[in-house]
Protein backbone atom coordinates (compact mmCIF):
# COMPACT_ATOMS: atom_id res chain seq x y z
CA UNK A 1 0.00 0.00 0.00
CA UNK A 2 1.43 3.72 -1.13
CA UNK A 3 1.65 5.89 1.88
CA UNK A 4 1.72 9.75 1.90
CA UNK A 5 2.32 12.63 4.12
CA UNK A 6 -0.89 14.81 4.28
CA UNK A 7 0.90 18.03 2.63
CA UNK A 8 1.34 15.51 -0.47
CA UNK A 9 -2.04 14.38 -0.86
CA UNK A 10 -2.85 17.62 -0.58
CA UNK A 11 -0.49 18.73 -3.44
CA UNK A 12 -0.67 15.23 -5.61
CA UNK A 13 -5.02 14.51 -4.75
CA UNK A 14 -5.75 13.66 -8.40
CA UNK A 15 -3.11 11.52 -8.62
CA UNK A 16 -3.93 9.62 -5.25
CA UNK A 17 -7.38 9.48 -6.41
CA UNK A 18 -6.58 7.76 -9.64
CA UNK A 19 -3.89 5.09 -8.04
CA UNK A 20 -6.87 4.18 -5.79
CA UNK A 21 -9.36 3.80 -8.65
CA UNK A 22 -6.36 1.63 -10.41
CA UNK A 23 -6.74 -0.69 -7.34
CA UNK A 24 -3.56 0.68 -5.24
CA UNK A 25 -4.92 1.46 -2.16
CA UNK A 26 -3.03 5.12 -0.68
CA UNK A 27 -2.46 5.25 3.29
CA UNK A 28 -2.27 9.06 4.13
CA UNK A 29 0.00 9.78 7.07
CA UNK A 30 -0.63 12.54 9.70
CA UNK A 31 2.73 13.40 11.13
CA UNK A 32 3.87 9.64 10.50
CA UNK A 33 0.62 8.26 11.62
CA UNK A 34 -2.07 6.28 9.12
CA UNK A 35 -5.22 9.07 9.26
CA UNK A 36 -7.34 8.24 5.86
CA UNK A 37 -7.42 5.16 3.54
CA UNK A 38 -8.28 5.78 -0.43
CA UNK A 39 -9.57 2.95 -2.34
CA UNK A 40 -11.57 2.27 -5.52
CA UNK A 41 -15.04 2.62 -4.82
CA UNK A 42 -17.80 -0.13 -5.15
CA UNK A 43 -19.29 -0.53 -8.34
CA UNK A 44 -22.96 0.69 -8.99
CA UNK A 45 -25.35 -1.71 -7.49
CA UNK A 46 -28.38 -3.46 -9.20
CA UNK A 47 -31.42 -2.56 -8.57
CA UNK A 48 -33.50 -4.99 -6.56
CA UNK A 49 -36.41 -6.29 -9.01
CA UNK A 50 -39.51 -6.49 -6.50
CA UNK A 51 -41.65 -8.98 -8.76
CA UNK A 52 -38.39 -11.66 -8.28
CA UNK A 53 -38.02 -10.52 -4.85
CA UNK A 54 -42.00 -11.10 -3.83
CA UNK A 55 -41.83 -14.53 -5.93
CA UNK A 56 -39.35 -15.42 -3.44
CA UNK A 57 -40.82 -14.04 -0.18
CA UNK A 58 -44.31 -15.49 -0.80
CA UNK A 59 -42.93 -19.29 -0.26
CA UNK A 60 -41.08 -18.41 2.71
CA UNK A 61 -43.20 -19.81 5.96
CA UNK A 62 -44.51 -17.19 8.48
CA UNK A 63 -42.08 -17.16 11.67
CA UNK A 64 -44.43 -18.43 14.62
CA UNK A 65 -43.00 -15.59 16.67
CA UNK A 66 -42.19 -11.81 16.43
CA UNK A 67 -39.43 -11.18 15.78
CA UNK A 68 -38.56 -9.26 19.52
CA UNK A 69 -39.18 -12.46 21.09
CA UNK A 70 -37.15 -14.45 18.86
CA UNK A 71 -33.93 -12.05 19.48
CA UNK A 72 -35.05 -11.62 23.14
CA UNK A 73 -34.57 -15.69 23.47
CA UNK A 74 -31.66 -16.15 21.26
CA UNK A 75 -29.90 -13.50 23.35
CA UNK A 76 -30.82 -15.31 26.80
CA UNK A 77 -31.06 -18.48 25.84
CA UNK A 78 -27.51 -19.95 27.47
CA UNK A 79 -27.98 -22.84 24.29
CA UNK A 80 -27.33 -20.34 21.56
């Protein structure tokens, strides 16, 4: 991983910016200690279709409990 001083992000931001979209991640240093991280950014998401989503959901049994109680017992219950 690249590390840089602060004052040379500052000066050299553009090129950080595009070592990090490249895939090098850039450490940036604070008077010798790690302060930020750049790296690439996640790639768009898809959205979610609802009609595949729903097709799914509808098969899916009912939980016989709310779902407050079921945390509330996994959380005490010493067998979990």
């Amino acid at each position: 991983m690249r590390t840089v001083n602060l004052a040379e992000a500052k000066a050299h931001l553009s090129e950080l910016v595009a070592a990090a979209a490249a895939g090098e991640p850039v450490c940036i240093l604070r008077r010798g200690k790690p302060v930020a991280r750049l790296v690439a950014a996640q790639g768009e998401r898809r959205r979610i279709d609802a009609t595949r989503l729903r097709a799914v959901t509808v098969t899916m049994p009912l939980q016989p409990e709310p779902a407050g109680e079921f945390v509330r017992r996994m959380r005490d219950d010493e067998r979990y």
